[in-house]
PDB file of N, CA and C in Angstrom:
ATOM      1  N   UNK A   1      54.595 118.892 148.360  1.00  0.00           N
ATOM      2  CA  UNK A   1      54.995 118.996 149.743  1.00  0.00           C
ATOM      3  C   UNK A   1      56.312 119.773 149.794  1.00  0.00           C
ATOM      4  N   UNK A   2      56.389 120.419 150.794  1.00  0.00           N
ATOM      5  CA  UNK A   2      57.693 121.649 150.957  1.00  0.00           C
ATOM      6  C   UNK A   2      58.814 120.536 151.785  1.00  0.00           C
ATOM      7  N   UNK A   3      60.113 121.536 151.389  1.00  0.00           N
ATOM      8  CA  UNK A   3      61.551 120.382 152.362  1.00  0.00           C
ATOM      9  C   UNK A   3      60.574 120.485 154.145  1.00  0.00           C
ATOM     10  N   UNK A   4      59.897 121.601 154.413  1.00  0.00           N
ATOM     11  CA  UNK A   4      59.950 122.101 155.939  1.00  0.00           C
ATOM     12  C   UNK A   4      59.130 120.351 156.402  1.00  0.00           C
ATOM     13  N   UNK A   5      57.960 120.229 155.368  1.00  0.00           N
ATOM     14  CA  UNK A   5      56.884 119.160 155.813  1.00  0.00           C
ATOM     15  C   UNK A   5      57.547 117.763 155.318  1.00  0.00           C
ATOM     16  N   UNK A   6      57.850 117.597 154.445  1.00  0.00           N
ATOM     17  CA  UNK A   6      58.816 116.199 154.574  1.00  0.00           C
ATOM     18  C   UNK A   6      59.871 116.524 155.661  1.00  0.00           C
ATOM     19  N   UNK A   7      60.689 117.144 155.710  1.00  0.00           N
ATOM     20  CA  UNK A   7      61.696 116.495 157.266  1.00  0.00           C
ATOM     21  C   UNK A   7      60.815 116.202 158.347  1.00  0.00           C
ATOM     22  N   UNK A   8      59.381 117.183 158.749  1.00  0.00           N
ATOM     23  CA  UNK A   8      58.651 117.583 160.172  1.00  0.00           C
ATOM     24  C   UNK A   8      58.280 115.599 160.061  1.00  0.00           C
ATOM     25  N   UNK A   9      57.339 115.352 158.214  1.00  0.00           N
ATOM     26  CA  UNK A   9      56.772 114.021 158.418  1.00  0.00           C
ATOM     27  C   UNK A   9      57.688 113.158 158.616  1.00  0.00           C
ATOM     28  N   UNK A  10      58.969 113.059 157.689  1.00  0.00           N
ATOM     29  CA  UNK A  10      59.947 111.867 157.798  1.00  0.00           C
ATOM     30  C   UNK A  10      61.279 111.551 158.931  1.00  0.00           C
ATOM     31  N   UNK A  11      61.047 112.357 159.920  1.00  0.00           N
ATOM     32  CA  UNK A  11      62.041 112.785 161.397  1.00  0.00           C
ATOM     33  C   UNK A  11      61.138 112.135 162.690  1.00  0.00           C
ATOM     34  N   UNK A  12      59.626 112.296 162.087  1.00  0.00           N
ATOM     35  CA  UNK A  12      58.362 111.506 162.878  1.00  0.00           C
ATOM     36  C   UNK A  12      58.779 109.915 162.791  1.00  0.00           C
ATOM     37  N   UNK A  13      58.272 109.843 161.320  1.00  0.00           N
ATOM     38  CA  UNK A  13      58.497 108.738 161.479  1.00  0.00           C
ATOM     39  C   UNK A  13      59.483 107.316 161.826  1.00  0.00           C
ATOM     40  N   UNK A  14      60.772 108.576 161.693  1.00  0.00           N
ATOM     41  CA  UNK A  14      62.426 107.447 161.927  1.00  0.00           C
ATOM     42  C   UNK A  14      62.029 107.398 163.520  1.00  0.00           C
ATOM     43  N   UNK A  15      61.484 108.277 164.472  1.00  0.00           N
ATOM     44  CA  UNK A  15      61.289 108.235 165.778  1.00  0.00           C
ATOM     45  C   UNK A  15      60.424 107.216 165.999  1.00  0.00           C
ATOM     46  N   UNK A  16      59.043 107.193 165.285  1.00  0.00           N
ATOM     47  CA  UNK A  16      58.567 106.506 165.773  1.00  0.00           C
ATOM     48  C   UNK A  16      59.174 104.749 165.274  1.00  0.00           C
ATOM     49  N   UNK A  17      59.746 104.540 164.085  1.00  0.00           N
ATOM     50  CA  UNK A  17      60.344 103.526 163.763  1.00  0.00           C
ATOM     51  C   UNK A  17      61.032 103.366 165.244  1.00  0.00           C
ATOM     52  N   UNK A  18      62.034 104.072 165.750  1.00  0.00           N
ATOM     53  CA  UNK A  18      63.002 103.857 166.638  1.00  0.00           C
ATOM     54  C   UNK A  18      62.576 103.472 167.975  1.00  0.00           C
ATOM     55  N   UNK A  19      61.569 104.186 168.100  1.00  0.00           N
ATOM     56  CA  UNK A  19      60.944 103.983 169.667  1.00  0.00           C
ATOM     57  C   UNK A  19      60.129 102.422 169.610  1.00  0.00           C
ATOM     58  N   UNK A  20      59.694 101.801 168.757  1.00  0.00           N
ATOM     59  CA  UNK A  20      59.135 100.788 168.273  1.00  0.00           C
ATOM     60  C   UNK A  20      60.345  99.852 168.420  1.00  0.00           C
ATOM     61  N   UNK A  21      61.242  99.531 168.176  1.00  0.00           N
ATOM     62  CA  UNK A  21      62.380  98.718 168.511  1.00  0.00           C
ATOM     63  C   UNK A  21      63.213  99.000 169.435  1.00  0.00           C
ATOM     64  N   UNK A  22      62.371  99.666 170.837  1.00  0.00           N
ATOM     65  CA  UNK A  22      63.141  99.878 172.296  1.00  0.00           C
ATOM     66  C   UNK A  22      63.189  98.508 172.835  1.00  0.00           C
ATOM     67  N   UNK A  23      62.077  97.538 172.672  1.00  0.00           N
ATOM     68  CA  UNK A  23      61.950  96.965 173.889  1.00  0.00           C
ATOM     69  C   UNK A  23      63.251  95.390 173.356  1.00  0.00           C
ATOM     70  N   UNK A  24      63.367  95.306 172.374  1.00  0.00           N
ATOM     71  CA  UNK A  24      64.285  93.966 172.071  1.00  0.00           C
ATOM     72  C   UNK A  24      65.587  94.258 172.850  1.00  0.00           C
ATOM     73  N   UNK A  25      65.856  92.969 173.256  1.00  0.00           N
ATOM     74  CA  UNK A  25      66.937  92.895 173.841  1.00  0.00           C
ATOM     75  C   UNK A  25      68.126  92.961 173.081  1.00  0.00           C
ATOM     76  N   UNK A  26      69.275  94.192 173.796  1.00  0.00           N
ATOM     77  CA  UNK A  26      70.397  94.477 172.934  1.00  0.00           C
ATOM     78  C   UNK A  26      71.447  93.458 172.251  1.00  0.00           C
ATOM     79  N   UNK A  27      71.178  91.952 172.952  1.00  0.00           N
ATOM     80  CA  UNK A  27      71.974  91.061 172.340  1.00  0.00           C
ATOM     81  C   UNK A  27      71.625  90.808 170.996  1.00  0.00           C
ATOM     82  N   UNK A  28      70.136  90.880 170.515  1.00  0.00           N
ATOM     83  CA  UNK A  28      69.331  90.987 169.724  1.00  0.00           C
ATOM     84  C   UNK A  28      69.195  91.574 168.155  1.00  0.00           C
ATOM     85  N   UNK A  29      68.993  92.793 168.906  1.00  0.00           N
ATOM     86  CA  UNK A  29      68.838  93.938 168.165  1.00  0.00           C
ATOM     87  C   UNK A  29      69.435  95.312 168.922  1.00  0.00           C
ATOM     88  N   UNK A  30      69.791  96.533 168.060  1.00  0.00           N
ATOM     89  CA  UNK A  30      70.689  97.696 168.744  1.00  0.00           C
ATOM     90  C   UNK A  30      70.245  98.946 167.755  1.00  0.00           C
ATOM     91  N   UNK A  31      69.578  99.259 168.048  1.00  0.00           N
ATOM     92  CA  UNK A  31      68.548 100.821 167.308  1.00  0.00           C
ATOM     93  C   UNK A  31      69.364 102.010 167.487  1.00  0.00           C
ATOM     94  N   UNK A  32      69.838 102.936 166.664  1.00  0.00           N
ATOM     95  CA  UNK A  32      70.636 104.160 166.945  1.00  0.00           C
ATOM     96  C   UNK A  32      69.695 105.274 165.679  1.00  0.00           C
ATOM     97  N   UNK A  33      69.366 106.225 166.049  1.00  0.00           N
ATOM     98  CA  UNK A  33      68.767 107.008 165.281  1.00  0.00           C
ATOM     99  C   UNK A  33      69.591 108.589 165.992  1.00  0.00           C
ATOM    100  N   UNK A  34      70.434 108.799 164.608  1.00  0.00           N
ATOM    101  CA  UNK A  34      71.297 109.812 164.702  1.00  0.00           C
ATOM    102  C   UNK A  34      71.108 110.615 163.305  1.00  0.00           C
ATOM    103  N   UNK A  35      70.930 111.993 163.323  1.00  0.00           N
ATOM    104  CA  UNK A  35      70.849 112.853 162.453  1.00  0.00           C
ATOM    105  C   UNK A  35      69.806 112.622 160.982  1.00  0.00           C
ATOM    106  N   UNK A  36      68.730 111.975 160.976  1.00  0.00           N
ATOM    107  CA  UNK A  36      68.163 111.563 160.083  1.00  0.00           C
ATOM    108  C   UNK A  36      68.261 109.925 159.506  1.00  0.00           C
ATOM    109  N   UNK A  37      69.260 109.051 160.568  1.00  0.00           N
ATOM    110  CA  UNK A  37      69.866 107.633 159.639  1.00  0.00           C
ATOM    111  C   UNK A  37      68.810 106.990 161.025  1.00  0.00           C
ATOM    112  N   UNK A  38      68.278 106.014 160.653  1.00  0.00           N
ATOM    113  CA  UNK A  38      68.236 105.121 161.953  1.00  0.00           C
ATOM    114  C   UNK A  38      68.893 103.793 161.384  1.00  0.00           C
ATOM    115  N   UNK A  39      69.875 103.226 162.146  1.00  0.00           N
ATOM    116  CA  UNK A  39      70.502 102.139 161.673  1.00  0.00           C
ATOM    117  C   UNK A  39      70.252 101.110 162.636  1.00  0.00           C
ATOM    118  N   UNK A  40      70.157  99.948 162.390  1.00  0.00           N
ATOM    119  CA  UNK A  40      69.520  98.639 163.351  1.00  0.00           C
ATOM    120  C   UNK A  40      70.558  97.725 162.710  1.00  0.00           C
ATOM    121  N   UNK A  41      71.655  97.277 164.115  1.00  0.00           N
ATOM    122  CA  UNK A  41      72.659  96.180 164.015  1.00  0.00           C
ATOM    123  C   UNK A  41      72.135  95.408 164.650  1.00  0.00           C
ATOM    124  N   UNK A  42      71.559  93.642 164.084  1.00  0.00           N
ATOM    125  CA  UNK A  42      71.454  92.384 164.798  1.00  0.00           C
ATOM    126  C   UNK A  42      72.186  92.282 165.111  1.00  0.00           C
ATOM    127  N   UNK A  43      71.787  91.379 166.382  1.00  0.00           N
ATOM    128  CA  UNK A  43      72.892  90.306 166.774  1.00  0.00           C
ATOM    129  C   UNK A  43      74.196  89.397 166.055  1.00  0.00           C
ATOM    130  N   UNK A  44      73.963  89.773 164.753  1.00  0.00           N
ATOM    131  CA  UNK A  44      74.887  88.624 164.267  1.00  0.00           C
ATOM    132  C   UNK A  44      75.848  89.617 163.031  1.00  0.00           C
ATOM    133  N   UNK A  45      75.802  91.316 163.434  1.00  0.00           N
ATOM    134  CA  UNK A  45      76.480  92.014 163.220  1.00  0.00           C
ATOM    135  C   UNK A  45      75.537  92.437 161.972  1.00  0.00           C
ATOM    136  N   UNK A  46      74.984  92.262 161.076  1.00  0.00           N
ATOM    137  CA  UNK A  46      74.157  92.423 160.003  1.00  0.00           C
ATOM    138  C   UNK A  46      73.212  93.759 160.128  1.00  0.00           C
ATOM    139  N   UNK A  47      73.224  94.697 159.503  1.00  0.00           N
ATOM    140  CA  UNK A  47      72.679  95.990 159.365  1.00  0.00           C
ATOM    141  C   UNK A  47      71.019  96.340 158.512  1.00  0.00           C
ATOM    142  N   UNK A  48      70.171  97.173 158.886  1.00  0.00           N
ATOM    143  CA  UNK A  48      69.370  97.863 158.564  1.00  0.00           C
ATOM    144  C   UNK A  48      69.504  99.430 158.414  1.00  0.00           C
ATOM    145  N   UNK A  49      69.548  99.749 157.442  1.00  0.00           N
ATOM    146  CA  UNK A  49      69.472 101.193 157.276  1.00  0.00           C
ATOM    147  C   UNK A  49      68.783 102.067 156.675  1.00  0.00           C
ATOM    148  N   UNK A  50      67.933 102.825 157.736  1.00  0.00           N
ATOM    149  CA  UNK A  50      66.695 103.498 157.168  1.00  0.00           C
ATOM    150  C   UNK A  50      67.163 105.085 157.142  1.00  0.00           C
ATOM    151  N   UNK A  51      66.810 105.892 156.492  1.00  0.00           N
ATOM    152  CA  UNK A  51      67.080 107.387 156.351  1.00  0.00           C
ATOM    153  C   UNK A  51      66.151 108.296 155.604  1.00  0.00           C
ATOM    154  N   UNK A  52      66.461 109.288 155.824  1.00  0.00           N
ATOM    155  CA  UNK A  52      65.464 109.767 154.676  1.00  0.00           C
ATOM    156  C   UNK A  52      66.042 111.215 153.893  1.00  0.00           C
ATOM    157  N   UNK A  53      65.386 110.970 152.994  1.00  0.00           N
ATOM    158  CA  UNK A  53      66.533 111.428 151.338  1.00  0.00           C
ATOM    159  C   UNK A  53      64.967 112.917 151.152  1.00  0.00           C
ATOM    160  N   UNK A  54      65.597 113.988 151.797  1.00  0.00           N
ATOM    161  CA  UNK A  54      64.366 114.451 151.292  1.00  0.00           C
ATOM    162  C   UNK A  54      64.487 115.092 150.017  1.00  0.00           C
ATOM    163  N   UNK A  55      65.858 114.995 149.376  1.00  0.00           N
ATOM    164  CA  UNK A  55      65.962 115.388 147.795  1.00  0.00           C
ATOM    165  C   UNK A  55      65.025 114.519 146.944  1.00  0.00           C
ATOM    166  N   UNK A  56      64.936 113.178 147.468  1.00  0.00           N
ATOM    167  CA  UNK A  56      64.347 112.782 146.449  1.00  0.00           C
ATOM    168  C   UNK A  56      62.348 112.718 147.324  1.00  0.00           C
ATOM    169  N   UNK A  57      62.707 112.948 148.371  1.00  0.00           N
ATOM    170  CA  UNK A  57      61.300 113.176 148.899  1.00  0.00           C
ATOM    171  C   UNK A  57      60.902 112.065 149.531  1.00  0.00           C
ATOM    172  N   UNK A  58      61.743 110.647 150.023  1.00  0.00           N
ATOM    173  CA  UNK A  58      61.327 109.442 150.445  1.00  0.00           C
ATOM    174  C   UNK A  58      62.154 109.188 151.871  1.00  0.00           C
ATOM    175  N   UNK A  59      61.465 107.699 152.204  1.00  0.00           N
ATOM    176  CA  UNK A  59      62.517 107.062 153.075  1.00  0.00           C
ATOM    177  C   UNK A  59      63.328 106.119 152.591  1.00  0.00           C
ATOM    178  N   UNK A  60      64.407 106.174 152.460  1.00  0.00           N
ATOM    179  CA  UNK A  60      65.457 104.759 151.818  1.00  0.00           C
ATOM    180  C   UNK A  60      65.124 103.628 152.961  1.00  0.00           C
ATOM    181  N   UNK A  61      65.062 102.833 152.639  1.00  0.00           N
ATOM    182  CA  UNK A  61      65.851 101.449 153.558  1.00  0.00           C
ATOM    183  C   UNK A  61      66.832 100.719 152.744  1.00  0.00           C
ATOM    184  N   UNK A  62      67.719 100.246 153.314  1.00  0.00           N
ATOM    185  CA  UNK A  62      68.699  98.762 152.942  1.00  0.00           C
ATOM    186  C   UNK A  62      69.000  97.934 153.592  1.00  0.00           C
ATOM    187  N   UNK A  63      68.779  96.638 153.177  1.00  0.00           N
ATOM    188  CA  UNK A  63      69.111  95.398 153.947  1.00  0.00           C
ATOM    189  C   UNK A  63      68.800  94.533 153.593  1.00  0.00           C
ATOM    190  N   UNK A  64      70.192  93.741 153.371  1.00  0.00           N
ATOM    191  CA  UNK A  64      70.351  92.414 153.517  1.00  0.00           C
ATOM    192  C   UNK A  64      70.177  92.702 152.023  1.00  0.00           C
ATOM    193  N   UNK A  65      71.454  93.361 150.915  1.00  0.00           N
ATOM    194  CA  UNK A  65      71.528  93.206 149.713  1.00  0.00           C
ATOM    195  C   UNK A  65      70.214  93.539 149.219  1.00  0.00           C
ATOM    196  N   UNK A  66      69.599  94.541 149.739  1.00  0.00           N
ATOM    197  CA  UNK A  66      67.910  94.886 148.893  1.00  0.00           C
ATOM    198  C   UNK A  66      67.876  96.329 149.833  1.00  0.00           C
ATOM    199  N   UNK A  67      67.416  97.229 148.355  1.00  0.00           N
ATOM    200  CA  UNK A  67      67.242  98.537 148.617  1.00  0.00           C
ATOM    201  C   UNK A  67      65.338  98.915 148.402  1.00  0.00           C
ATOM    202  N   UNK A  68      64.956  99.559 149.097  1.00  0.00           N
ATOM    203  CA  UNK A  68      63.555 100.214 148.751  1.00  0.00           C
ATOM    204  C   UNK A  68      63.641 101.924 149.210  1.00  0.00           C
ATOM    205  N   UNK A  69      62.300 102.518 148.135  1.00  0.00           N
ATOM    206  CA  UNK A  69      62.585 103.969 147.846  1.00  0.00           C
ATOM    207  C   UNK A  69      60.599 104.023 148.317  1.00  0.00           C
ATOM    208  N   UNK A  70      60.695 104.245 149.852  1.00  0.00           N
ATOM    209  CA  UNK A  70      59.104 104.687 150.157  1.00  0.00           C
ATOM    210  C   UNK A  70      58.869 106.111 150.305  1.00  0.00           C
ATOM    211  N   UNK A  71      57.165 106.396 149.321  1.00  0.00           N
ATOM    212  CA  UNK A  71      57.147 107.677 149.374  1.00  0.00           C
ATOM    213  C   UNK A  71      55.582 107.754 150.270  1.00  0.00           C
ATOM    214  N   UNK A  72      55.772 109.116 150.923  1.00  0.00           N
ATOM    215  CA  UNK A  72      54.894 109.922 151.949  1.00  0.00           C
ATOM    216  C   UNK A  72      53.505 109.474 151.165  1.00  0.00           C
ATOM    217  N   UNK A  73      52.810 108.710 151.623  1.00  0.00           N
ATOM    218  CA  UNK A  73      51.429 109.151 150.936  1.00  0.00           C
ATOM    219  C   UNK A  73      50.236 109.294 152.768  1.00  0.00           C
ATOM    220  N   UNK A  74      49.153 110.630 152.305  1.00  0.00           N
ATOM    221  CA  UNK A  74      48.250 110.598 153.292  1.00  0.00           C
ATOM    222  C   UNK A  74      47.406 109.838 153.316  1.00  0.00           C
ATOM    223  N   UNK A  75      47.069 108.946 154.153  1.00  0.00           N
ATOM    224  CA  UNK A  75      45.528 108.438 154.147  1.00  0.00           C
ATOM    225  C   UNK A  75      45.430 108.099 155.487  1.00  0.00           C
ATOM    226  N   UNK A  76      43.880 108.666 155.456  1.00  0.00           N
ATOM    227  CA  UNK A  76      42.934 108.616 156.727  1.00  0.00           C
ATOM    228  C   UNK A  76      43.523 109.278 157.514  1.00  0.00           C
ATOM    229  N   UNK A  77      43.894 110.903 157.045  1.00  0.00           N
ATOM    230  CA  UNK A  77      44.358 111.268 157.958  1.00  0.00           C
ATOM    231  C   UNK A  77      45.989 110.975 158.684  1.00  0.00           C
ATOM    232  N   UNK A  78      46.639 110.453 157.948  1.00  0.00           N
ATOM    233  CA  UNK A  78      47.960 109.761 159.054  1.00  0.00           C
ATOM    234  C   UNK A  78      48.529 109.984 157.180  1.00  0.00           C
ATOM    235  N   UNK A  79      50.129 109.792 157.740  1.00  0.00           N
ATOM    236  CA  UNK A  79      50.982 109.589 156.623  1.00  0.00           C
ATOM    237  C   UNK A  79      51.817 108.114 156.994  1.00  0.00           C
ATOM    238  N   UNK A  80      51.654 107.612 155.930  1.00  0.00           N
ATOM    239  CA  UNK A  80      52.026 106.536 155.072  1.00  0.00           C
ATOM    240  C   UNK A  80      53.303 106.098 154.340  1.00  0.00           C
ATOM    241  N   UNK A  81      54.349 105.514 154.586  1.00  0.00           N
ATOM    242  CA  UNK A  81      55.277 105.326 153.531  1.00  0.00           C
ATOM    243  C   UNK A  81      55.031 103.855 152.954  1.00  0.00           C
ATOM    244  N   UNK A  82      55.227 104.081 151.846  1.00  0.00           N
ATOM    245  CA  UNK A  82      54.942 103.174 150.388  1.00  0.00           C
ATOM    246  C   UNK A  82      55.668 103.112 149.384  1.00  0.00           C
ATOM    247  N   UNK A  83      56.008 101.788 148.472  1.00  0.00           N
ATOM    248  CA  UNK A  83      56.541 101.802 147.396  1.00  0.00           C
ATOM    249  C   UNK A  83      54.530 101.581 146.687  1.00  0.00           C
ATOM    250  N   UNK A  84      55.206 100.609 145.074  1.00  0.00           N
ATOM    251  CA  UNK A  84      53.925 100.427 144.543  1.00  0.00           C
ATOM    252  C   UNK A  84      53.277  99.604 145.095  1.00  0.00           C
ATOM    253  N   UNK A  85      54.510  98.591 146.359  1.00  0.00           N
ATOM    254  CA  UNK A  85      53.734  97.494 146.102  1.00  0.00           C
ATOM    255  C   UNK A  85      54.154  96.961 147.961  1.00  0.00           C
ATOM    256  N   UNK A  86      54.823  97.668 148.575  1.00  0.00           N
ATOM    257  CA  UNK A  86      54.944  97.501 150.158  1.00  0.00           C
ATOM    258  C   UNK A  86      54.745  98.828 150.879  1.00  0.00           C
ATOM    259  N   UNK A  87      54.969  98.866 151.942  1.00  0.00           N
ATOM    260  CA  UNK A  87      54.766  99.776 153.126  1.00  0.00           C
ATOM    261  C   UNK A  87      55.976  99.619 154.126  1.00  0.00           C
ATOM    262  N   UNK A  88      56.407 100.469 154.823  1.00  0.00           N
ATOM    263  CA  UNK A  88      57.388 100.688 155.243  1.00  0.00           C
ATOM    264  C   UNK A  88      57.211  99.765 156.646  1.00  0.00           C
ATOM    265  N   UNK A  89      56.309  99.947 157.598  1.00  0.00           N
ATOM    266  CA  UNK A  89      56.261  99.367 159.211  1.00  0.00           C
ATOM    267  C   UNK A  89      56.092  97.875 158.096  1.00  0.00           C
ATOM    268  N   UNK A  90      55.513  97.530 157.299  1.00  0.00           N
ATOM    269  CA  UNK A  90      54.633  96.284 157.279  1.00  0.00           C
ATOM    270  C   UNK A  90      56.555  95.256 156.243  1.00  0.00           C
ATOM    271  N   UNK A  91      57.251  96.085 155.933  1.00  0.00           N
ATOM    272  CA  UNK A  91      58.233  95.542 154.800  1.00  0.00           C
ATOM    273  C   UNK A  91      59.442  95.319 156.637  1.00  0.00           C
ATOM    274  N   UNK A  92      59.670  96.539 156.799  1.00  0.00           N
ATOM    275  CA  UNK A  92      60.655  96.380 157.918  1.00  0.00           C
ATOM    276  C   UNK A  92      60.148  94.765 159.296  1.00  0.00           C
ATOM    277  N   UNK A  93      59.012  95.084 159.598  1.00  0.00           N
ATOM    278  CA  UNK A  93      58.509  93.467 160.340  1.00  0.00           C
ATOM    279  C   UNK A  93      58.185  92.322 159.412  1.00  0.00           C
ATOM    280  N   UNK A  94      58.735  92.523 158.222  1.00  0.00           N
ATOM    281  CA  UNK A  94      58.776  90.817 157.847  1.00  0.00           C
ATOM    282  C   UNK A  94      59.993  90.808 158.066  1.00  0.00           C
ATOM    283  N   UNK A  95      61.013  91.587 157.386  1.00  0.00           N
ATOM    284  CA  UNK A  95      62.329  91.335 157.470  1.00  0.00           C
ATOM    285  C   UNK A  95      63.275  90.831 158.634  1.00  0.00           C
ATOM    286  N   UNK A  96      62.321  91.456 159.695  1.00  0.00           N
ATOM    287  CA  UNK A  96      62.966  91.085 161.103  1.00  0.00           C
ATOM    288  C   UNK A  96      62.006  89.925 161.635  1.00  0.00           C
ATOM    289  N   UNK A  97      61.051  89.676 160.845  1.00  0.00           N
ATOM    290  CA  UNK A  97      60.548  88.402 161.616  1.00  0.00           C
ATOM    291  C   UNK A  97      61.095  86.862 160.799  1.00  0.00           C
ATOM    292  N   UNK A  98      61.596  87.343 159.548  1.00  0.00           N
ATOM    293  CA  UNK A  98      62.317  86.171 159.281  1.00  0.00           C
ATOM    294  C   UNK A  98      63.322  85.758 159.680  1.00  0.00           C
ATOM    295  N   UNK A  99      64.523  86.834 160.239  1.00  0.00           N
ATOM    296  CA  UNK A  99      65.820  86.923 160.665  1.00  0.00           C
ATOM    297  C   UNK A  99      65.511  86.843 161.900  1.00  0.00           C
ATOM    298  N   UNK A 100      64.365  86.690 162.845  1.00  0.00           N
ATOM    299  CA  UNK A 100      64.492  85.859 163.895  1.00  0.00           C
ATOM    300  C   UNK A 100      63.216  84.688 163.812  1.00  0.00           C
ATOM    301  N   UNK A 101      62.798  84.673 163.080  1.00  0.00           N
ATOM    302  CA  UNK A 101      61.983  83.477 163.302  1.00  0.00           C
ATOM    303  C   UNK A 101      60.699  83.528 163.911  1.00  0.00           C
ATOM    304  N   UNK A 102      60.580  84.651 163.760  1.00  0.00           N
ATOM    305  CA  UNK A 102      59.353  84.640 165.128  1.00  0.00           C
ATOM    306  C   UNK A 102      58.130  85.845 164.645  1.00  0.00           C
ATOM    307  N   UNK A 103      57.158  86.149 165.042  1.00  0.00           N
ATOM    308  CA  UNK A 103      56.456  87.327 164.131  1.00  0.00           C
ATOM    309  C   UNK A 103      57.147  88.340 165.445  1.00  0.00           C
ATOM    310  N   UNK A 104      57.237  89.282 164.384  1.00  0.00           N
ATOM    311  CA  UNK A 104      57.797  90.926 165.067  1.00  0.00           C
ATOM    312  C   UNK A 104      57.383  92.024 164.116  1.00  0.00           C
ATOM    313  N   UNK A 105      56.592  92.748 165.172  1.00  0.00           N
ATOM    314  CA  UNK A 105      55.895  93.923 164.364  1.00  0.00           C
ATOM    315  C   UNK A 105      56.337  95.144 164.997  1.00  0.00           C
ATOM    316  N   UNK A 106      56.474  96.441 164.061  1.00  0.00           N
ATOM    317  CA  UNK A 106      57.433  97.556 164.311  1.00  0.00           C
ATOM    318  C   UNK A 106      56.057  98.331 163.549  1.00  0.00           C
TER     319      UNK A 106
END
């Protein structure tokens, strides 16, 4: 894959990450997606930080003392971020459904 098609795929997807955590309330949760970072401050000041590293060709996340390195894979048509053993929408909504208690899917 060329730098042009990882930024076009991984600039998609921080959007669509971002637009996916419009509707929580800002006391809540607080979504900022600026220049490639999307960063998500809870309520209780505690950070998420997603970006994407296209040197190494992935999306980083960090949070809550734990780092993951997901890479672009296609299937069915759609692109995919993945480690060996999580997925990016499916790793980011546990994390936030434990830290509020409740199921929340992104």
């Amino acid at each position: 894959m060329d730098e042009n098609q990882f930024d076009h795929i991984a600039d998609e997807e921080l959007r669509r990450l971002s637009r996916s955590l419009d509707g929580f309330d800002p006391d809540e949760l607080e979504a900022d997606l600026s220049m490639g970072v999307l960063t998500i401050t809870l309520g209780d000041g505690q950070r998420v930080v997603i970006n994407s590293h296209r040197a190494a060709g992935q999306i980083w996340m960090a949070a809550f003392r734990k780092a993951w390195h997901f890479s672009p894979r296609e299937e069915a048509g759609a692109w995919t971020w993945r480690t060996a053993d999580a997925e990016l929408h499916d790793t980011l909504s546990r994390l936030l459904s434990e830290r509020f208690g409740r199921d929340v899917r992104v």
